[in-house]
Protein backbone atom coordinates (compact mmCIF):
# COMPACT_ATOMS: atom_id res chain seq x y z
CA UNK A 1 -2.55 0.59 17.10
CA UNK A 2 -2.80 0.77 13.24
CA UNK A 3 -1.98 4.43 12.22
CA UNK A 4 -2.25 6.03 8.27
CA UNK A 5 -0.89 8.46 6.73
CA UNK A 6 -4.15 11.36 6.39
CA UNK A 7 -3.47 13.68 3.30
CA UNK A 8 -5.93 16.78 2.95
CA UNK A 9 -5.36 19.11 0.08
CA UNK A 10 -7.48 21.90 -1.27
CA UNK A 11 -7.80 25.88 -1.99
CA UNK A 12 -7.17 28.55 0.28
CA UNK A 13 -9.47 29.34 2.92
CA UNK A 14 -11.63 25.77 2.36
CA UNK A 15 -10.78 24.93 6.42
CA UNK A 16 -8.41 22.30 5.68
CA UNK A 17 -5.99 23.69 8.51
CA UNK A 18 -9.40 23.22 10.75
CA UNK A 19 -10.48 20.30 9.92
CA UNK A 20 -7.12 18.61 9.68
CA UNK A 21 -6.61 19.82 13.42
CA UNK A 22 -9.89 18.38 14.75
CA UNK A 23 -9.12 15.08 12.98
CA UNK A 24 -5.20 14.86 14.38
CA UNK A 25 -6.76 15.38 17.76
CA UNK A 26 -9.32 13.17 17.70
CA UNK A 27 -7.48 9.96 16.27
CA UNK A 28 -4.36 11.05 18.42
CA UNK A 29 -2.35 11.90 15.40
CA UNK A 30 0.48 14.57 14.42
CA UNK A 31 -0.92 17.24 12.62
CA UNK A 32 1.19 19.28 10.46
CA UNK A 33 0.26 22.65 8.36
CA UNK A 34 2.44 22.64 5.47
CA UNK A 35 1.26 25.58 4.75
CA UNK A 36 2.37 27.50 7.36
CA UNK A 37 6.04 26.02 6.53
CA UNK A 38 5.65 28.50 3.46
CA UNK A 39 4.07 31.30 5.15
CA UNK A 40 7.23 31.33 7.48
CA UNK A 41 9.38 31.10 4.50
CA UNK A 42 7.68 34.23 2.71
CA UNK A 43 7.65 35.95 6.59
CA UNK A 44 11.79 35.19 6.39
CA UNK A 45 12.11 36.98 3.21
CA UNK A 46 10.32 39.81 4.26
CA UNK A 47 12.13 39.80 7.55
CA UNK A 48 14.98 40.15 5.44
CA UNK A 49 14.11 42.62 2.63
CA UNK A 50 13.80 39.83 0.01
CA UNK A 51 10.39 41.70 -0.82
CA UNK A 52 10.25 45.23 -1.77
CA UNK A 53 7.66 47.11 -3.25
CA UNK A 54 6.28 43.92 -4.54
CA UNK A 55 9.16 42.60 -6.14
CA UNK A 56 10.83 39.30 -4.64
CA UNK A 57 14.70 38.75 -4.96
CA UNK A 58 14.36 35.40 -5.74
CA UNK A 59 18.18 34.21 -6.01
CA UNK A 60 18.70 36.14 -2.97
CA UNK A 61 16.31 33.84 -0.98
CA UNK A 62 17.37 30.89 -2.78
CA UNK A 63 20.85 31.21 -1.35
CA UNK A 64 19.35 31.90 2.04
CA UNK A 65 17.25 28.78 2.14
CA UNK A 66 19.72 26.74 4.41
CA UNK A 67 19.71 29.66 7.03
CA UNK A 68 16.02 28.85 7.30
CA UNK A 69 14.66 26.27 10.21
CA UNK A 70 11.71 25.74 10.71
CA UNK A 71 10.05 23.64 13.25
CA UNK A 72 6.39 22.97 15.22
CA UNK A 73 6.46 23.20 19.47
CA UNK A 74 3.07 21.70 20.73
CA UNK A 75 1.10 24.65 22.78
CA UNK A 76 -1.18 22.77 25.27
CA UNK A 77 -2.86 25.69 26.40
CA UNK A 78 -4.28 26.59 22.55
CA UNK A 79 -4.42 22.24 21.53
CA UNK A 80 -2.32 22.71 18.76
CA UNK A 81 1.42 22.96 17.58
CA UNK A 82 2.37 26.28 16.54
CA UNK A 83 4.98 27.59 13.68
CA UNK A 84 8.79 28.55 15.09
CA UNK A 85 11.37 30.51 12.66
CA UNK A 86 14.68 29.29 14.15
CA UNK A 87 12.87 29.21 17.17
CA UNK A 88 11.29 32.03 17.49
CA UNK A 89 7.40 32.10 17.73
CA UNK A 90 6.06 33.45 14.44
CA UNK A 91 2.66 31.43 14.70
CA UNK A 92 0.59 35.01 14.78
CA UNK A 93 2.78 37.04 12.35
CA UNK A 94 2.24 34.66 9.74
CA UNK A 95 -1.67 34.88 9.58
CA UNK A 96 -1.65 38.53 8.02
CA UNK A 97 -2.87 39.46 4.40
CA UNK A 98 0.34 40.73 3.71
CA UNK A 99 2.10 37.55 4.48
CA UNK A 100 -0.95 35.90 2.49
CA UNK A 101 -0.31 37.84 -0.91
CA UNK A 102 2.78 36.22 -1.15
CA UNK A 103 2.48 32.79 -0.01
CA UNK A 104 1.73 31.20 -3.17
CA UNK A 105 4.47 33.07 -5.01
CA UNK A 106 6.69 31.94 -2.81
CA UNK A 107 5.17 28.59 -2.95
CA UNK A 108 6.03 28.15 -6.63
CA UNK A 109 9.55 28.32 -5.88
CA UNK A 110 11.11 24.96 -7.10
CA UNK A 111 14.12 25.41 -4.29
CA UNK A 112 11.67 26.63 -1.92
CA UNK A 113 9.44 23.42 -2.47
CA UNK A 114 12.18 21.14 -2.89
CA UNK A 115 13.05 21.77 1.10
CA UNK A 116 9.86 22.18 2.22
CA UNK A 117 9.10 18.68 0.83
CA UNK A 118 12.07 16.70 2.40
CA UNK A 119 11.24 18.00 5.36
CA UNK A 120 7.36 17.23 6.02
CA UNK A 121 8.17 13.76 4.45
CA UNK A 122 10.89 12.96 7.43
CA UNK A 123 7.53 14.20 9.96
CA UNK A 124 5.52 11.35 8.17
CA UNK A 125 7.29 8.27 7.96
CA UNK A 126 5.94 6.70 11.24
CA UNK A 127 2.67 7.67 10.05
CA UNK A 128 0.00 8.34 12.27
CA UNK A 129 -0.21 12.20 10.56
CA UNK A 130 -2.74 14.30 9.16
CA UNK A 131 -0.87 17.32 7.07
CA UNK A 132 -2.87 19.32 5.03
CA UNK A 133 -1.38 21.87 1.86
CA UNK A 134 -1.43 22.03 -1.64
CA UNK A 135 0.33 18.81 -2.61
CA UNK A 136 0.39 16.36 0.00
CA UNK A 137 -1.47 13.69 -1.62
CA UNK A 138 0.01 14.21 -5.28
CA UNK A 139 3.80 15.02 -4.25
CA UNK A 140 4.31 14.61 -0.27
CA UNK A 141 2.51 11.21 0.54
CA UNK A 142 1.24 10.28 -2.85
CA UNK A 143 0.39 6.82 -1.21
CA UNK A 144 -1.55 8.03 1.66
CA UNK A 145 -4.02 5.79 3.03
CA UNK A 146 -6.97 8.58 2.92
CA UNK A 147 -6.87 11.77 0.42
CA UNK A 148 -9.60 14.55 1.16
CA UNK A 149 -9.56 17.21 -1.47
CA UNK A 150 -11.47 20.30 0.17
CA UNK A 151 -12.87 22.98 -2.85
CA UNK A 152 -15.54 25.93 -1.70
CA UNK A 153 -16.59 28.96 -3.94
CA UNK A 154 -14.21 32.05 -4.16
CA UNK A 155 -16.67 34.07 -2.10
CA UNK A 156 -17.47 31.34 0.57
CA UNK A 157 -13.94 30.89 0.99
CA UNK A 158 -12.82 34.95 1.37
CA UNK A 159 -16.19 35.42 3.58
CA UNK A 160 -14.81 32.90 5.70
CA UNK A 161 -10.62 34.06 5.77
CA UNK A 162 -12.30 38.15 5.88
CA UNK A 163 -14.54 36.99 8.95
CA UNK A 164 -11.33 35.22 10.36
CA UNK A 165 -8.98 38.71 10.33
CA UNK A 166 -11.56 40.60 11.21
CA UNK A 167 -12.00 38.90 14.61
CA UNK A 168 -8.24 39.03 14.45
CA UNK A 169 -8.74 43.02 15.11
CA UNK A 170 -6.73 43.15 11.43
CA UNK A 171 -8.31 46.13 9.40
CA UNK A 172 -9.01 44.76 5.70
CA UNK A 173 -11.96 44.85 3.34
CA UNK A 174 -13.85 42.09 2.09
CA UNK A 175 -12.83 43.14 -1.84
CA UNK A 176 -9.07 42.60 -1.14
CA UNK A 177 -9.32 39.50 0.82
CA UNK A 178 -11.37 38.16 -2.46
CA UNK A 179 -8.80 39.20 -4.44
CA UNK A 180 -6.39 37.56 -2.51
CA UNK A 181 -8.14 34.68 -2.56
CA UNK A 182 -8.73 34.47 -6.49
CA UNK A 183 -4.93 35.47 -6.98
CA UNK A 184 -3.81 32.46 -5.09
CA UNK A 185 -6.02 30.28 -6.56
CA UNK A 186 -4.56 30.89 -9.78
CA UNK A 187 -0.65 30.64 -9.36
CA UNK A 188 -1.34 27.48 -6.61
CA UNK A 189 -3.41 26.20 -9.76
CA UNK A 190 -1.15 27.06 -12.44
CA UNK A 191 2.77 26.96 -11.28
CA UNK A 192 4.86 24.59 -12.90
CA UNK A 193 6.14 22.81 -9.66
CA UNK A 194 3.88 20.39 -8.21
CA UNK A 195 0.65 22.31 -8.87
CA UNK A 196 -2.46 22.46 -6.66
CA UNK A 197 -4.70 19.41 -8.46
CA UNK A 198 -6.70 16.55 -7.05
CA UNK A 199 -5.07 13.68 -6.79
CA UNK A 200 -7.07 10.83 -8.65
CA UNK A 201 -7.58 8.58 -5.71
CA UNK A 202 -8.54 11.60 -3.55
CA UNK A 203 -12.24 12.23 -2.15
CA UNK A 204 -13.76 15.67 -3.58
CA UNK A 205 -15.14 17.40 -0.57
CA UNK A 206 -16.91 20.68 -1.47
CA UNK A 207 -17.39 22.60 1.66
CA UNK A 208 -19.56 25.73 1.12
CA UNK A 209 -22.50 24.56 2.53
CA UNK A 210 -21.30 22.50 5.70
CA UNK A 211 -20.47 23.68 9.60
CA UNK A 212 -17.21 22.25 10.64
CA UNK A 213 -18.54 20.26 12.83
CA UNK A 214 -20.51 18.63 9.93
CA UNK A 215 -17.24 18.28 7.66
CA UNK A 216 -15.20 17.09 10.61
CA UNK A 217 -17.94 14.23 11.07
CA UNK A 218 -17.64 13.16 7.46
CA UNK A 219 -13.69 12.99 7.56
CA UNK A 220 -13.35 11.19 10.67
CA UNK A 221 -15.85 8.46 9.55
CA UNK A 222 -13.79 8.25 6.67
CA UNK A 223 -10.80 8.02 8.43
CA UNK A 224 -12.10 5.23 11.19
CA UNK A 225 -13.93 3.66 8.34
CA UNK A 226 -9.99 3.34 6.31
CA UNK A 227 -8.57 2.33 9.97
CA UNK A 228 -10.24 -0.39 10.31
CA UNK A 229 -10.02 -1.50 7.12
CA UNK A 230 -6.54 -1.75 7.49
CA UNK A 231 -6.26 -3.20 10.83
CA UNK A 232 -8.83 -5.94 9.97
CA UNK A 233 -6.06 -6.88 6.65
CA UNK A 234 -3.16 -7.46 9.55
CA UNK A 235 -5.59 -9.52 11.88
């Protein structure tokens, strides 16, 4: 079978994680969410006091970086790999606002996304992966056979993540998930380290008015439309 390499990049909260999990499933693919990688990273440091009052003790988590593992176990009851912190199950803990307000700071780490990166390009080099992030198709797999850049409006995008912790049973207004969401946009869209852009071979997907189901439709016929492209060039 011919497999690609499927990189989906985009804002927070635009349903990349979604999407890219539909599309792994369906084209029998890995799927990888690079973003959790750094959500279990910032869920380490708070773990371990390297955030306090706001403040992150960067050096101190620097030097703490090779104590970190991270890893993804396949859950067939749920259809999807979930996050382990030296194997321990953080898949839930790592959805919270709290761990979300710091994400992106902790994203912009240089260290943090030199590590990060090493490892999710040793998951892709047999192809046959969807990952979706921030820089997957500029920095991870900058010659991925299919790019999707997902964008959505600030409020369509915290409607959607409030909506989401709210059926969560998490207790948060709609105000500071929008903030959160605005705040992230900004440092993912303005750190020095591999920045959140489009790459310029990527597909622009705007999001805010389609189900799912109708953007998971649209990527897969792009994907099976690239597939067979390729398999058709080593016929």
């Amino acid at each position: 079978m011919t497999n690609i390499t499927i990189a989906i990049d985009g804002f927070s909260s635009t349903g990349k994680s979604t999407v890219a999990k539909l599309l792994a499933k369906a084209l029998g693919y890995i799927y990888v969410d690079s973003g959790a990688m750094y959500r279990a990273v910032t869920f380490y440091a708070m773990q371990h006091n390297f955030i306090e009052e706001n403040y992150l003790f960067e050096e101190a988590l620097v030097k703490s970086l090779d104590d970190i593992f991270i890893s993804f176990k396949h859950n067939e009851e749920l259809g999807f790999s979930e996050v382990f912190l030296n194997n321990v199950n953080i898949e839930k803990e790592i959805r919270t606002l709290e761990v979300s307000n710091f994400v992106s700071t902790i994203a912009a780490i240089p260290e943090v996304r030199r590590k990060l990166v090493i490892q999710q390009q040793d998951m892709g080099k047999a192809k046959g992966v969807v990952m979706d992030g921030r820089d997957i198709g500029t920095v991870v797999f900058p010659y991925a056979e299919l790019k999707i850049f997902m964008t959505a409006s600030a409020e369509t995008r915290a409607q959607r993540r409030f909506q989401e912790l709210i059926d969560r049973g998490d207790e948060v207004h709609f105000e500071e998930v929008l903030d959160n969401v605005i705040k992230r946009d900004y440092i993912d869209s303005t750190r020095e380290d591999s920045p959140l852009i489009q790459a310029e071979d990527a597909v622009l997907f705007n999001n805010s008015n389609f189900s799912i189901e109708e953007q998971f439709e649209k990527v897969l016929n792009l994907a099976k439309s690239i597939i067979k492209h390729k398999k058709s060039d080593t016929n």
